[in-house]
C-alpha atoms as a PDB file:
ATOM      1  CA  UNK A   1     105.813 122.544  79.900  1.00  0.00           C
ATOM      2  CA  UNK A   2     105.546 121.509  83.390  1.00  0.00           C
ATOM      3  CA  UNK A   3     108.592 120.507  85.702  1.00  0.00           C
ATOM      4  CA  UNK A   4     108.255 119.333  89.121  1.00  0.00           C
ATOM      5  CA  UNK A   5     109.490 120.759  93.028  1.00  0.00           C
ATOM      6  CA  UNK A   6     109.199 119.221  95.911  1.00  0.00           C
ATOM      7  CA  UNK A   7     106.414 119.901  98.476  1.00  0.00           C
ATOM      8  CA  UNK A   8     106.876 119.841 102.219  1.00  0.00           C
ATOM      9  CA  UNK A   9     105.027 116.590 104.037  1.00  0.00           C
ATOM     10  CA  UNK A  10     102.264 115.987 101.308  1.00  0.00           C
ATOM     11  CA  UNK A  11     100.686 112.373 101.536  1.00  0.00           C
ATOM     12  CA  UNK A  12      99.375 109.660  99.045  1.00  0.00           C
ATOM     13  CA  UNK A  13      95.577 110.235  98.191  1.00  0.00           C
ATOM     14  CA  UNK A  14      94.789 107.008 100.785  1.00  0.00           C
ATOM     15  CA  UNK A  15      96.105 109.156 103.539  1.00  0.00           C
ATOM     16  CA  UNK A  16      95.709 112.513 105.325  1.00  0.00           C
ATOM     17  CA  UNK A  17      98.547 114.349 107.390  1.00  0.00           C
ATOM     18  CA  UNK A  18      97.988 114.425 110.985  1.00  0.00           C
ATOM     19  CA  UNK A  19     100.836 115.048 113.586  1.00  0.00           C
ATOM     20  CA  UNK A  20     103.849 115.299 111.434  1.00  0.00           C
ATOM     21  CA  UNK A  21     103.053 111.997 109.747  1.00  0.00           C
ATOM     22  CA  UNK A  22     100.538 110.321 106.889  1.00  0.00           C
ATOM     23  CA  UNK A  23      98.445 108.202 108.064  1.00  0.00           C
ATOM     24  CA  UNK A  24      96.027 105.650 107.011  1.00  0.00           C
ATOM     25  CA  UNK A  25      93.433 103.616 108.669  1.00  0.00           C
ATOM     26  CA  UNK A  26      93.733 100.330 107.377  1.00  0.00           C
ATOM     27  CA  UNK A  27      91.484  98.886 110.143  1.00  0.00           C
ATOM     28  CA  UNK A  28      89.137 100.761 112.425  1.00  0.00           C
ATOM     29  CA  UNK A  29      87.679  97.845 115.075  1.00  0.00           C
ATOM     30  CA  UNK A  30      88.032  94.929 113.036  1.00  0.00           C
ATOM     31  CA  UNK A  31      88.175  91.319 114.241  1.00  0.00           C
ATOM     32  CA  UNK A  32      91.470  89.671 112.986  1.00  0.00           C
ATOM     33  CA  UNK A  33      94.562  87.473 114.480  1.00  0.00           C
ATOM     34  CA  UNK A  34      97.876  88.683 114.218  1.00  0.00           C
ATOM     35  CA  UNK A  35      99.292  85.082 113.169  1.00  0.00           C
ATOM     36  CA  UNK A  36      96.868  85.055 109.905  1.00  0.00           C
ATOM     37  CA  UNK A  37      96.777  88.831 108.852  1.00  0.00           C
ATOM     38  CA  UNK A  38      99.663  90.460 110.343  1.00  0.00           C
ATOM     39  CA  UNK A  39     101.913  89.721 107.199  1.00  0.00           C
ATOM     40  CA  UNK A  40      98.900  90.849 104.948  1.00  0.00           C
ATOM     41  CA  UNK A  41      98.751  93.969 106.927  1.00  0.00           C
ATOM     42  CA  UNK A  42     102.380  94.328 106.349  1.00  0.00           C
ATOM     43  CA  UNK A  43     102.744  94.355 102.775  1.00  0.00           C
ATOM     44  CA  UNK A  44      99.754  96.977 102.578  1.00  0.00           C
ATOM     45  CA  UNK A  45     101.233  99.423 103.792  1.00  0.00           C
ATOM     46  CA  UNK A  46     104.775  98.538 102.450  1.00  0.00           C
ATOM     47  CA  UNK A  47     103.234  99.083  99.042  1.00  0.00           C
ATOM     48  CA  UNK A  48     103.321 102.681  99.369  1.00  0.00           C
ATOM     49  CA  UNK A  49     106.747 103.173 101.957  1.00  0.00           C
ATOM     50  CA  UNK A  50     104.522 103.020 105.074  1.00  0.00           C
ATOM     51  CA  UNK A  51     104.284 100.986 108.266  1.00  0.00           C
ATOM     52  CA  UNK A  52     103.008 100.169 111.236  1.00  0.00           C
ATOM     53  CA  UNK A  53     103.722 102.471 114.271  1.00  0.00           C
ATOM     54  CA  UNK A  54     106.411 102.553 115.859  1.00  0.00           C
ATOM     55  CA  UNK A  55     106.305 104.700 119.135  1.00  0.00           C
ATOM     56  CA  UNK A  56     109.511 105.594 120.917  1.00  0.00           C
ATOM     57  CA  UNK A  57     108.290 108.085 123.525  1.00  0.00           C
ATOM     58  CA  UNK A  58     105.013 109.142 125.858  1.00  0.00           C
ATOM     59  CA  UNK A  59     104.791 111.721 123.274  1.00  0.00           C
ATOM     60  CA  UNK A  60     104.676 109.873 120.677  1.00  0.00           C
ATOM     61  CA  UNK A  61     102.020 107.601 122.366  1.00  0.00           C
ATOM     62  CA  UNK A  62     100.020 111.181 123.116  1.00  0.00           C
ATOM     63  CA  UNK A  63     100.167 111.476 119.271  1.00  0.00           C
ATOM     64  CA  UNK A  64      99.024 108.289 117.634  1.00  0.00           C
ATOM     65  CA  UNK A  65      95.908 108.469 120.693  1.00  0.00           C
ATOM     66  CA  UNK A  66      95.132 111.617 119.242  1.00  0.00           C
ATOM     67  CA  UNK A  67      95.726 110.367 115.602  1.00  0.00           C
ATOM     68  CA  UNK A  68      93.140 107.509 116.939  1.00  0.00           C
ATOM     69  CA  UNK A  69      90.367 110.070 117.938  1.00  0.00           C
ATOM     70  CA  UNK A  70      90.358 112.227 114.811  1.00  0.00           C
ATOM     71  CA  UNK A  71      88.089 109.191 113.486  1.00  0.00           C
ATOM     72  CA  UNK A  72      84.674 109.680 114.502  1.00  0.00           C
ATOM     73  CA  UNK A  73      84.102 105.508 114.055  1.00  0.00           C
ATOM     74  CA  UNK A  74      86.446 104.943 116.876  1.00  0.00           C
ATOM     75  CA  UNK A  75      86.792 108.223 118.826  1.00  0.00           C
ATOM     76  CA  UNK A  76      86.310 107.865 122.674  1.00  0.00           C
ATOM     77  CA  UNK A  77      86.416 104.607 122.516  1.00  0.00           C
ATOM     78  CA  UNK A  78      88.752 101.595 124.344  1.00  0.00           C
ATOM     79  CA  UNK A  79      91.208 101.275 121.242  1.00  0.00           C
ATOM     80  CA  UNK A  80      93.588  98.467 120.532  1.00  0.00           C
ATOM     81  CA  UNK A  81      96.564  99.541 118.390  1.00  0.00           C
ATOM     82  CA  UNK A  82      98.883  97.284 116.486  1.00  0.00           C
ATOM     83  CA  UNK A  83     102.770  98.620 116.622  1.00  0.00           C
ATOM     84  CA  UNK A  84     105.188  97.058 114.287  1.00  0.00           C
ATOM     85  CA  UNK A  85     107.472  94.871 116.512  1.00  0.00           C
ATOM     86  CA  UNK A  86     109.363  92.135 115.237  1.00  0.00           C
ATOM     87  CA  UNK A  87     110.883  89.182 117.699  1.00  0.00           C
ATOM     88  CA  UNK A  88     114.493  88.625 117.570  1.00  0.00           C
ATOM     89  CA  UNK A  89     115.189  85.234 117.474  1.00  0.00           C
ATOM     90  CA  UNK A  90     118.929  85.937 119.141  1.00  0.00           C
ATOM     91  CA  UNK A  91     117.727  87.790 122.444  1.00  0.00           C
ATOM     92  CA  UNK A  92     114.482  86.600 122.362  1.00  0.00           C
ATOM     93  CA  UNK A  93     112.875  90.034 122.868  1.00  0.00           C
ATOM     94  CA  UNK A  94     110.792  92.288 120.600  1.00  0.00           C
ATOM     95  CA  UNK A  95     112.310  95.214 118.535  1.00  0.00           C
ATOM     96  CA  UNK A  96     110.633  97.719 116.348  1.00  0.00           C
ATOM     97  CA  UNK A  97     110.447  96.097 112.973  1.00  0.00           C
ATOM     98  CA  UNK A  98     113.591  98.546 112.029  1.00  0.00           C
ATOM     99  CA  UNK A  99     115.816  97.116 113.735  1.00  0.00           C
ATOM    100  CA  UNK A 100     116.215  99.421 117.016  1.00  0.00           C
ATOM    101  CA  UNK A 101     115.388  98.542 120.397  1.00  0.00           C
ATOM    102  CA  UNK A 102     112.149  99.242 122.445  1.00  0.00           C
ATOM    103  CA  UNK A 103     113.875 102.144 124.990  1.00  0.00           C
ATOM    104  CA  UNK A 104     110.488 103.266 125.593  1.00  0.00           C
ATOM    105  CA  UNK A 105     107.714 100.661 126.759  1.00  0.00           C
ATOM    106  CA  UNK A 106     104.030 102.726 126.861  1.00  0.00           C
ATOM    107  CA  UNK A 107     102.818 104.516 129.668  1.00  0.00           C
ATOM    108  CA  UNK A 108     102.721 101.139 132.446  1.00  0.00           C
ATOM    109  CA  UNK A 109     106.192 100.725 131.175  1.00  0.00           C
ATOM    110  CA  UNK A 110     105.705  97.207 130.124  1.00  0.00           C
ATOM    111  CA  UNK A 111     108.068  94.334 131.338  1.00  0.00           C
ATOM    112  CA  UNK A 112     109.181  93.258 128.370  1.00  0.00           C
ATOM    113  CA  UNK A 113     112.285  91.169 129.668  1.00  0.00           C
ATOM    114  CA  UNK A 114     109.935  88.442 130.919  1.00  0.00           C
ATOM    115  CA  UNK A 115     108.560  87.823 127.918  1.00  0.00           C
ATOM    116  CA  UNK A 116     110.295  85.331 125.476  1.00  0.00           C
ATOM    117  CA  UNK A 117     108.842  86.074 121.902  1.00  0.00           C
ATOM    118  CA  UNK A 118     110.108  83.138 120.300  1.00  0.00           C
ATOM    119  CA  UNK A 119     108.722  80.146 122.956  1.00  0.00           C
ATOM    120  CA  UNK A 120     105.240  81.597 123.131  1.00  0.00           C
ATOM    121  CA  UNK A 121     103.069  83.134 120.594  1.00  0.00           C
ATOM    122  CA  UNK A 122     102.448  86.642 122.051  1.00  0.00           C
ATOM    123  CA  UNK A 123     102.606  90.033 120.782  1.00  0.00           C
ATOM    124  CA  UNK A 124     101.914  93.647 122.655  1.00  0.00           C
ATOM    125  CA  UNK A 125      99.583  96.592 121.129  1.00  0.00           C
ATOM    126  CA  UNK A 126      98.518  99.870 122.720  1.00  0.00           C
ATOM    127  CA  UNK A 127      95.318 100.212 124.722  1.00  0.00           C
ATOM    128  CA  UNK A 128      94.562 103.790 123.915  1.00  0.00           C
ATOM    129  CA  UNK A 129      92.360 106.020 126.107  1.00  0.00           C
ATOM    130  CA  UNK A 130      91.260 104.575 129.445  1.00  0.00           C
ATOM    131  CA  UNK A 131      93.385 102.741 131.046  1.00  0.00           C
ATOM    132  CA  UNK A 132      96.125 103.737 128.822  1.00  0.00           C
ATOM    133  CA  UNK A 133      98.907 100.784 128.659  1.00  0.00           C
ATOM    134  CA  UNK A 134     100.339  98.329 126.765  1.00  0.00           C
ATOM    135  CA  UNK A 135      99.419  94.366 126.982  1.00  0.00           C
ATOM    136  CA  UNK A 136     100.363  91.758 125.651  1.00  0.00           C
ATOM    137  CA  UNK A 137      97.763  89.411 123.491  1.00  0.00           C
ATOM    138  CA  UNK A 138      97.937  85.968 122.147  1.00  0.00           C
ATOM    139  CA  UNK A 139      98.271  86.572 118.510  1.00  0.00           C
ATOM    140  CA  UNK A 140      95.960  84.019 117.536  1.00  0.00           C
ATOM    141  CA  UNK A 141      93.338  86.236 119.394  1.00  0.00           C
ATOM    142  CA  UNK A 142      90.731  86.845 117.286  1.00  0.00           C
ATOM    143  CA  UNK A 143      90.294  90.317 119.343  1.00  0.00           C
ATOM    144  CA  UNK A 144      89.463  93.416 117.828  1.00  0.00           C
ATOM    145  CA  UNK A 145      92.418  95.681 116.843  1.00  0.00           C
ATOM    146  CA  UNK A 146      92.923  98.773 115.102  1.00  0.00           C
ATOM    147  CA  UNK A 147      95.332  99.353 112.216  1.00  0.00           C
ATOM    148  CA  UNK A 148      97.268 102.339 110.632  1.00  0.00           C
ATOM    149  CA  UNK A 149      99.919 102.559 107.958  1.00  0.00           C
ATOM    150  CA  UNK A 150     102.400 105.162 108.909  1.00  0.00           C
ATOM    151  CA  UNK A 151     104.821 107.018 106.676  1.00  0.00           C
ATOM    152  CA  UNK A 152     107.042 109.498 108.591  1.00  0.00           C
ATOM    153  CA  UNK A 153     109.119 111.427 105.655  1.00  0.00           C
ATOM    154  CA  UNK A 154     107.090 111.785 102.080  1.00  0.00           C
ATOM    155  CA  UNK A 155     107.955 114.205  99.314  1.00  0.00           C
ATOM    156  CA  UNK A 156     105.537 114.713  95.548  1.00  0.00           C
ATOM    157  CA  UNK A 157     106.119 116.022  92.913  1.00  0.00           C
ATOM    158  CA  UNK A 158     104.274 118.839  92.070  1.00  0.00           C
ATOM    159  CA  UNK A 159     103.116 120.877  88.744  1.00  0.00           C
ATOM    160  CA  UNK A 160     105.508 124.298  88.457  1.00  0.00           C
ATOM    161  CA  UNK A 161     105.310 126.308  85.528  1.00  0.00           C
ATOM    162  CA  UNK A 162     108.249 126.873  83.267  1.00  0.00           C
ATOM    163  CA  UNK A 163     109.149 130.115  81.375  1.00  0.00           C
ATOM    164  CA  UNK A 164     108.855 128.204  78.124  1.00  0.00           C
ATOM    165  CA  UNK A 165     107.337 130.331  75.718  1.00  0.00           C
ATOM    166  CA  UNK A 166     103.594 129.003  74.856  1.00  0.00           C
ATOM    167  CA  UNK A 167     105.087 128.732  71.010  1.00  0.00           C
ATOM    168  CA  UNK A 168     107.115 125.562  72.096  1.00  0.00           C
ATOM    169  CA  UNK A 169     103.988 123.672  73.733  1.00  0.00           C
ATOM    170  CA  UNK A 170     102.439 121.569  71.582  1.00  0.00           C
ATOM    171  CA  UNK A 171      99.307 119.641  72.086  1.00  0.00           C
ATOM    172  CA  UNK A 172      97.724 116.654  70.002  1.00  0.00           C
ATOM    173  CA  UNK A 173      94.217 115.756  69.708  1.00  0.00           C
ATOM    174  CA  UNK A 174      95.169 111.883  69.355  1.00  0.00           C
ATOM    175  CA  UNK A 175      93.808 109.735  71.815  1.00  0.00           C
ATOM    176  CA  UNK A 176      96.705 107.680  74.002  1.00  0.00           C
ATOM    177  CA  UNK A 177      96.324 103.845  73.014  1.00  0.00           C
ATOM    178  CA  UNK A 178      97.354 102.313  76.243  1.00  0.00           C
ATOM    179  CA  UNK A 179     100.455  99.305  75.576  1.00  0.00           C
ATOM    180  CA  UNK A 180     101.822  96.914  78.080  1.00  0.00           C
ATOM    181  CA  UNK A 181     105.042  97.822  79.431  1.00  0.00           C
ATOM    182  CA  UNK A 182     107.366  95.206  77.764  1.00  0.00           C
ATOM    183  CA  UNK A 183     109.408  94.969  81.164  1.00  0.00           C
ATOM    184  CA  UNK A 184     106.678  94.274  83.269  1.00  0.00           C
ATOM    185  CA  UNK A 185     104.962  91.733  80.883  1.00  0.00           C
ATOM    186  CA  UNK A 186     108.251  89.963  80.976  1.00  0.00           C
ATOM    187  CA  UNK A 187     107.973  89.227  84.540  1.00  0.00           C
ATOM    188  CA  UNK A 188     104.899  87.550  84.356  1.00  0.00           C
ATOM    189  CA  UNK A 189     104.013  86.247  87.981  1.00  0.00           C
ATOM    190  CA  UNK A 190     107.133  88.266  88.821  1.00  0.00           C
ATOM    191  CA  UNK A 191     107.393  91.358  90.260  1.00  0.00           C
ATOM    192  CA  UNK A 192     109.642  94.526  88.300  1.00  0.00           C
ATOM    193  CA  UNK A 193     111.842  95.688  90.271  1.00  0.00           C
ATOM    194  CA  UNK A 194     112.281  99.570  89.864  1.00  0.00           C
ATOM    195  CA  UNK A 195     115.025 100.421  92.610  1.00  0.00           C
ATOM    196  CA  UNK A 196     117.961  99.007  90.898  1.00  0.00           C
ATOM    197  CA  UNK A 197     121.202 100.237  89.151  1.00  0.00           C
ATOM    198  CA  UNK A 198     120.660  97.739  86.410  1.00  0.00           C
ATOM    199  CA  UNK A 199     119.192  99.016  83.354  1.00  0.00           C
ATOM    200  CA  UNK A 200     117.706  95.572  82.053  1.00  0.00           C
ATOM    201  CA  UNK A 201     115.061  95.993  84.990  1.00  0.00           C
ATOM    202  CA  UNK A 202     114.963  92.520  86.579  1.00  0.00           C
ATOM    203  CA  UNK A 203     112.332  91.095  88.392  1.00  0.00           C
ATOM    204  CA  UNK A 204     112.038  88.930  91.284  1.00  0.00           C
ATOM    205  CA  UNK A 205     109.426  86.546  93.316  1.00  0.00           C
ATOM    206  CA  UNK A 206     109.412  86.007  97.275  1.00  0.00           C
ATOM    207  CA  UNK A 207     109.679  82.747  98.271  1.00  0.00           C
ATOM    208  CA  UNK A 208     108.058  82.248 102.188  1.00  0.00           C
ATOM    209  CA  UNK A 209     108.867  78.514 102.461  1.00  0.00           C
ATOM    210  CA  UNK A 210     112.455  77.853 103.730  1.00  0.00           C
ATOM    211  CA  UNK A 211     114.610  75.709 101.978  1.00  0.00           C
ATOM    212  CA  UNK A 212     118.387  74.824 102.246  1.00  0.00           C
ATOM    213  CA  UNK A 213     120.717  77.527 100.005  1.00  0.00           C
ATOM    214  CA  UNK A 214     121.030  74.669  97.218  1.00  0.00           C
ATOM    215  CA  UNK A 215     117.409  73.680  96.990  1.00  0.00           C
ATOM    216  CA  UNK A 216     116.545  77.180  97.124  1.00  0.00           C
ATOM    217  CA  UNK A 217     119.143  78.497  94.205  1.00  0.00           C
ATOM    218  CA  UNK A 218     117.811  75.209  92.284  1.00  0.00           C
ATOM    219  CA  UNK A 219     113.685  76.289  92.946  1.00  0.00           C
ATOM    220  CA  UNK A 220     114.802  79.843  91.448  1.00  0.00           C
ATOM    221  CA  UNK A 221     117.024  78.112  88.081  1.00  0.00           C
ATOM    222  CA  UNK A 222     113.761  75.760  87.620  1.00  0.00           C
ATOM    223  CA  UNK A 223     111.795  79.536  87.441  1.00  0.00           C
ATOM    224  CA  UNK A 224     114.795  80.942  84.885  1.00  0.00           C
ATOM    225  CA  UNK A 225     116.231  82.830  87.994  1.00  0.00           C
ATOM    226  CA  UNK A 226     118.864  82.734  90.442  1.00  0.00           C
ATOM    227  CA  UNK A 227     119.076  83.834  94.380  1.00  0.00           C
ATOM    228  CA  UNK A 228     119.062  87.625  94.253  1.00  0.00           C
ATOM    229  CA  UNK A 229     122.491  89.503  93.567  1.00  0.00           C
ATOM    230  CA  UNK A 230     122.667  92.883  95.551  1.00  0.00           C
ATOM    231  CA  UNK A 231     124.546  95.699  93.274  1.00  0.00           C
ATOM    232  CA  UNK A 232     124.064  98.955  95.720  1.00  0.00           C
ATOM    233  CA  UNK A 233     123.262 100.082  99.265  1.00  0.00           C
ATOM    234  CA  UNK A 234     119.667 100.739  97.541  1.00  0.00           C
ATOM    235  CA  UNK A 235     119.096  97.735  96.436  1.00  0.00           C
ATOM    236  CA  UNK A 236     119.863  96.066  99.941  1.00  0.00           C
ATOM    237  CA  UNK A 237     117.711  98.175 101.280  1.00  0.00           C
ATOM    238  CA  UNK A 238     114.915  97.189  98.771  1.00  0.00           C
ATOM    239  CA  UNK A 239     115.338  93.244  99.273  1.00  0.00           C
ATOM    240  CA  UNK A 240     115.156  94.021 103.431  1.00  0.00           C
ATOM    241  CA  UNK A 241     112.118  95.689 103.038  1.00  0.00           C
ATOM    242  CA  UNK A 242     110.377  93.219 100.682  1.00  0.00           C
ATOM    243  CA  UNK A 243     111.628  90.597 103.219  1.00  0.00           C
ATOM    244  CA  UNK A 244     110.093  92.309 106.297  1.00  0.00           C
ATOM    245  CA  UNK A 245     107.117  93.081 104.354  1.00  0.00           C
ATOM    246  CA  UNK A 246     106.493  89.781 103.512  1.00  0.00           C
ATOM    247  CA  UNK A 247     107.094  88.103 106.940  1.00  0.00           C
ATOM    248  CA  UNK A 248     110.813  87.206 106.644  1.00  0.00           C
ATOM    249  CA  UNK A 249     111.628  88.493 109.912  1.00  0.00           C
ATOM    250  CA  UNK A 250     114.608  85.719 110.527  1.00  0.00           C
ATOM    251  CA  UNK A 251     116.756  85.692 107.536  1.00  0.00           C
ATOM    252  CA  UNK A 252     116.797  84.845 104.110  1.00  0.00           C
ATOM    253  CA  UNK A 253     119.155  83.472 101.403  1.00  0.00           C
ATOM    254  CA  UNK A 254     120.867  85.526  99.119  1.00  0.00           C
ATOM    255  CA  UNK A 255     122.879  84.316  95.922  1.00  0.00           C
ATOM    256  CA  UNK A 256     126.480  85.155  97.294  1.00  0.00           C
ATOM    257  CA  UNK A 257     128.859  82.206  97.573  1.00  0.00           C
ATOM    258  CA  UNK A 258     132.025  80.811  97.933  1.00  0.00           C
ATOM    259  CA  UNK A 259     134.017  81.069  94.503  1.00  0.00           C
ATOM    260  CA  UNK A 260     134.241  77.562  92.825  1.00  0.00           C
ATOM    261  CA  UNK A 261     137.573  79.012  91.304  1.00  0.00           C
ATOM    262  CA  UNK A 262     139.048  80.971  93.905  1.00  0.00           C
ATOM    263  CA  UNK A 263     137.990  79.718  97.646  1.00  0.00           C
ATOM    264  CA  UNK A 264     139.411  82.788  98.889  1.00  0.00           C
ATOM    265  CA  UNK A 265     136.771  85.044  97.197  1.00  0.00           C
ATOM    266  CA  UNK A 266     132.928  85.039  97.426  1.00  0.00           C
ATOM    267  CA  UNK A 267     131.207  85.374  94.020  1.00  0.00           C
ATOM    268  CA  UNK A 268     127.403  86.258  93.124  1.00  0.00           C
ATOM    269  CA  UNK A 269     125.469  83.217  91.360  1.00  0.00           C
ATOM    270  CA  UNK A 270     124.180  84.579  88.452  1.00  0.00           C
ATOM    271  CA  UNK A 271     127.216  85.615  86.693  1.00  0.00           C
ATOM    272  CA  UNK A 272     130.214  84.752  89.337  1.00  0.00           C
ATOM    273  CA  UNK A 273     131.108  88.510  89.536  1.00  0.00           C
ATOM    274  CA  UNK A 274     133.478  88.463  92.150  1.00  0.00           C
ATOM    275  CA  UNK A 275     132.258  90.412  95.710  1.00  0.00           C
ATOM    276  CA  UNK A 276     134.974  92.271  96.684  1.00  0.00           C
ATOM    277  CA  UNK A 277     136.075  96.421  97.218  1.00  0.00           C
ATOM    278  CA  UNK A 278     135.476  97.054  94.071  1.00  0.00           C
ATOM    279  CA  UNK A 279     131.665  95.993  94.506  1.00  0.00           C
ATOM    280  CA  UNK A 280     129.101  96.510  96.636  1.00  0.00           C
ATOM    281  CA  UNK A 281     129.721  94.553 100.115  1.00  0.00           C
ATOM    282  CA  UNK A 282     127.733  94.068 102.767  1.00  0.00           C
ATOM    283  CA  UNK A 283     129.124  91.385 105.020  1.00  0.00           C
ATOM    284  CA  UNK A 284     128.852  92.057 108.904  1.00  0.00           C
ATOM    285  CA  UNK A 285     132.310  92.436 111.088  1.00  0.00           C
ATOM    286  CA  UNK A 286     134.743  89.402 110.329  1.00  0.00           C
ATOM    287  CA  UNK A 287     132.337  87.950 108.625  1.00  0.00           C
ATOM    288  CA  UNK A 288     132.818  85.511 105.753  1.00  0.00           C
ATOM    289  CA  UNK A 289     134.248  83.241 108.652  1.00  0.00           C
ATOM    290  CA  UNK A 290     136.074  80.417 107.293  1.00  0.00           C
ATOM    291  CA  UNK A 291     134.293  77.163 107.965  1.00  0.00           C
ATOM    292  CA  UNK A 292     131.156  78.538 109.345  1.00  0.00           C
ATOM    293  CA  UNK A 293     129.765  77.782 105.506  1.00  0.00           C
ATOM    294  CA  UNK A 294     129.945  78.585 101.845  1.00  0.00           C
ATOM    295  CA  UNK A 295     126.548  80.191 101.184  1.00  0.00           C
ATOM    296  CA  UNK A 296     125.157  83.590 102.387  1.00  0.00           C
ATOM    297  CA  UNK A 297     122.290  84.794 104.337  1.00  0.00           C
ATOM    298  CA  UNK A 298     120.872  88.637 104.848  1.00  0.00           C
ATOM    299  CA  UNK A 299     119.775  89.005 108.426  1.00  0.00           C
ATOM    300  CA  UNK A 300     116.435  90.521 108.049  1.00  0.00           C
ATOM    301  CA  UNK A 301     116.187  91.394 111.717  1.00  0.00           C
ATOM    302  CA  UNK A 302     117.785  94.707 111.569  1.00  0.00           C
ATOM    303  CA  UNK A 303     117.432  97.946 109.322  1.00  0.00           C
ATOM    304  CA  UNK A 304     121.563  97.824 108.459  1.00  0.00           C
ATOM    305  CA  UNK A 305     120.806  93.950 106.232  1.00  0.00           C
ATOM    306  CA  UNK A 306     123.989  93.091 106.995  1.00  0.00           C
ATOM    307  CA  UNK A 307     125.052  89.612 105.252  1.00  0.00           C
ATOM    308  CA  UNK A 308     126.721  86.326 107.479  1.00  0.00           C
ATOM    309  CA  UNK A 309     127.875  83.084 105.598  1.00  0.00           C
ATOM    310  CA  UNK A 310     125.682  79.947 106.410  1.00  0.00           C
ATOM    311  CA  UNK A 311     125.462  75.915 105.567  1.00  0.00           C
ATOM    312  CA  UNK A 312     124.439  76.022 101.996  1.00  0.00           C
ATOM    313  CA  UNK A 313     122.948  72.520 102.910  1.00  0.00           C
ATOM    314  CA  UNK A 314     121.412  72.332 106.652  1.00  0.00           C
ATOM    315  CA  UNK A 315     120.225  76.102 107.360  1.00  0.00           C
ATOM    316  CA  UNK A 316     116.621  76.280 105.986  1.00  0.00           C
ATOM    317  CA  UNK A 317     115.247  79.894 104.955  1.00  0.00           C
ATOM    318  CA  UNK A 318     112.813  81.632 103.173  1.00  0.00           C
ATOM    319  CA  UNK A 319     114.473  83.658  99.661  1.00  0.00           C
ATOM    320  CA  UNK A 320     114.017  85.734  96.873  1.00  0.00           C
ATOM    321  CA  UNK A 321     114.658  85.179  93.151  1.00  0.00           C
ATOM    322  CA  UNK A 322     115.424  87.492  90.671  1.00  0.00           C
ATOM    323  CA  UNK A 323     116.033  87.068  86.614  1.00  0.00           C
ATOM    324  CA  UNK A 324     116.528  89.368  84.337  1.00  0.00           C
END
């Protein structure tokens, strides 16, 4: 019998620790824009926890030029990094795709106040080696970059042996017959959704083309959904990072409303279950504000997901269905 203990930083077999984090070279001088691919790019590495870099000191920068160099394809040369920054539509700035702000800005400390990431189509990567700096680039330039998938923290499982007496292990010659997880073939051109409290094991489908909250809730009923429902902290967290991961950097609907019985209460869709102490609530500060609308966004900008009420007819965003 085998149980499992956890192992200090041990990475996925697609990457190889170096400096304290896994890494993985997703692109090693490769043509591409970062308005086509960056979303692609994205969702890689989100599929196993990972991201782009984020670098928050000159040491940091030190590491991920070192990280760079431990690849013979690329080693010495002029390297152009992505990082994972984000615009924020409210400031107008860059952020690190978590959420936290840019306190260190590469080794030319780059002026990043005069540049508005929202009225022109620029991004900044890191020029590694000689001249180290930062610079900004068009991101429809077709340039080539470099890109890793990071993961800082990561934990396996790995094989201990047990005590159990060998008379209690028993074997069997029979060949496994693989089957189709019944779950998973439910969701069809879903996606199962394994971080949740619910034990029905819903799935859900990202939606990238913005649509009013009532157009949006009535695309998900027309694919036997609803808007997602949040039940835990986890599961918040799990929605923000499919958002980010698939490009929904300013927002998205979620299925909490006003109550049609009780305008004093919010409600999820699916079911009406009431949102209040007694459930999982993430609204930001004051917020539901009376009269600012009856619908609910997640604000997708920052790592804490918080939820603000919107227009369920006017404000136009991207969303996420889920059905059970």
């Amino acid at each position: 019998v085998l149980l499992g203990s956890l192992s200090a930083l041990s990475c996925p077999s697609n990457y190889q620790s170096l400096y304290g984090r896994c890494i993985r070279a997703l692109y090693l001088e490769q043509q591409f824009s970062l308005a086509a691919d960056l979303p692609r790019v994205r969702e890689e590495c989100a599929k196993d926890g990972g991201h782009l870099p984020i670098i928050r000191s000159y040491e940091d920068d030190e590491n991920f030029r070192s990280i760079a160099n431990t690849f013979p394809e690329i080693s010495g040369h002029v390297i152009w990094l992505v990082m994972d920054l984000v615009c924020n539509g409210a400031t107008r700035h860059f952020k690190w795709v978590d959420g936290t702000d840019l306190t260190y800005t590469g080794p030319n400390n780059f002026d990043f106040d005069d540049l508005d990431c929202v009225s022109k189509d620029l991004s900044v990567i890191d020029q590694t080696n000689y001249p180290k700096k930062w610079r900004q680039v068009w991101t429809t330039d077709n340039s080539t970059k470099s890109v890793f998938c990071v993961i800082d923290d990561y934990a396996v499982v790995t094989a201990k042996p047990t005590n159990v007496p060998p008379t209690m292990i028993t074997t069997s010659t029979a060949a496994a017959v693989p089957t189709k997880n019944p779950s998973e073939e439910k969701c069809r051109d879903y996606t199962l959704m394994d971080n949740t409290v619910d034990d029905l094991k819903p799935c859900f489908k990202v939606f990238t083309n913005p649509l009013p909250w009532e157009l949006a809730q009535q695309k998900c009923a027309a694919n036997f959904g609803s808007l997602v429902t949040i039940n835990s902290a986890d599961e918040n967290k799990y929605f923000w990072r499919t958002a980010v991961s698939n490009n929904l950097l300013h927002g998205m609907h979620i299925g909490a409303h006003q109550s049609t019985e009780d305008p004093s209460k919010w409600a999820w869709i699916d079911g009406e279950v009431q949102i209040d102490s007694g459930n999982y609530v993430n609204f930001i500060g004051s917020f539901p504000i009376p009269g600012l609308g009856n619908c609910t966004a997640m604000m997708t900008d920052s790592t804490y997901a918080t939820w603000i009420n919107e227009d369920c007819e006017q404000t136009a965003l991207p969303f996420i269905c889920r059905r059970i």
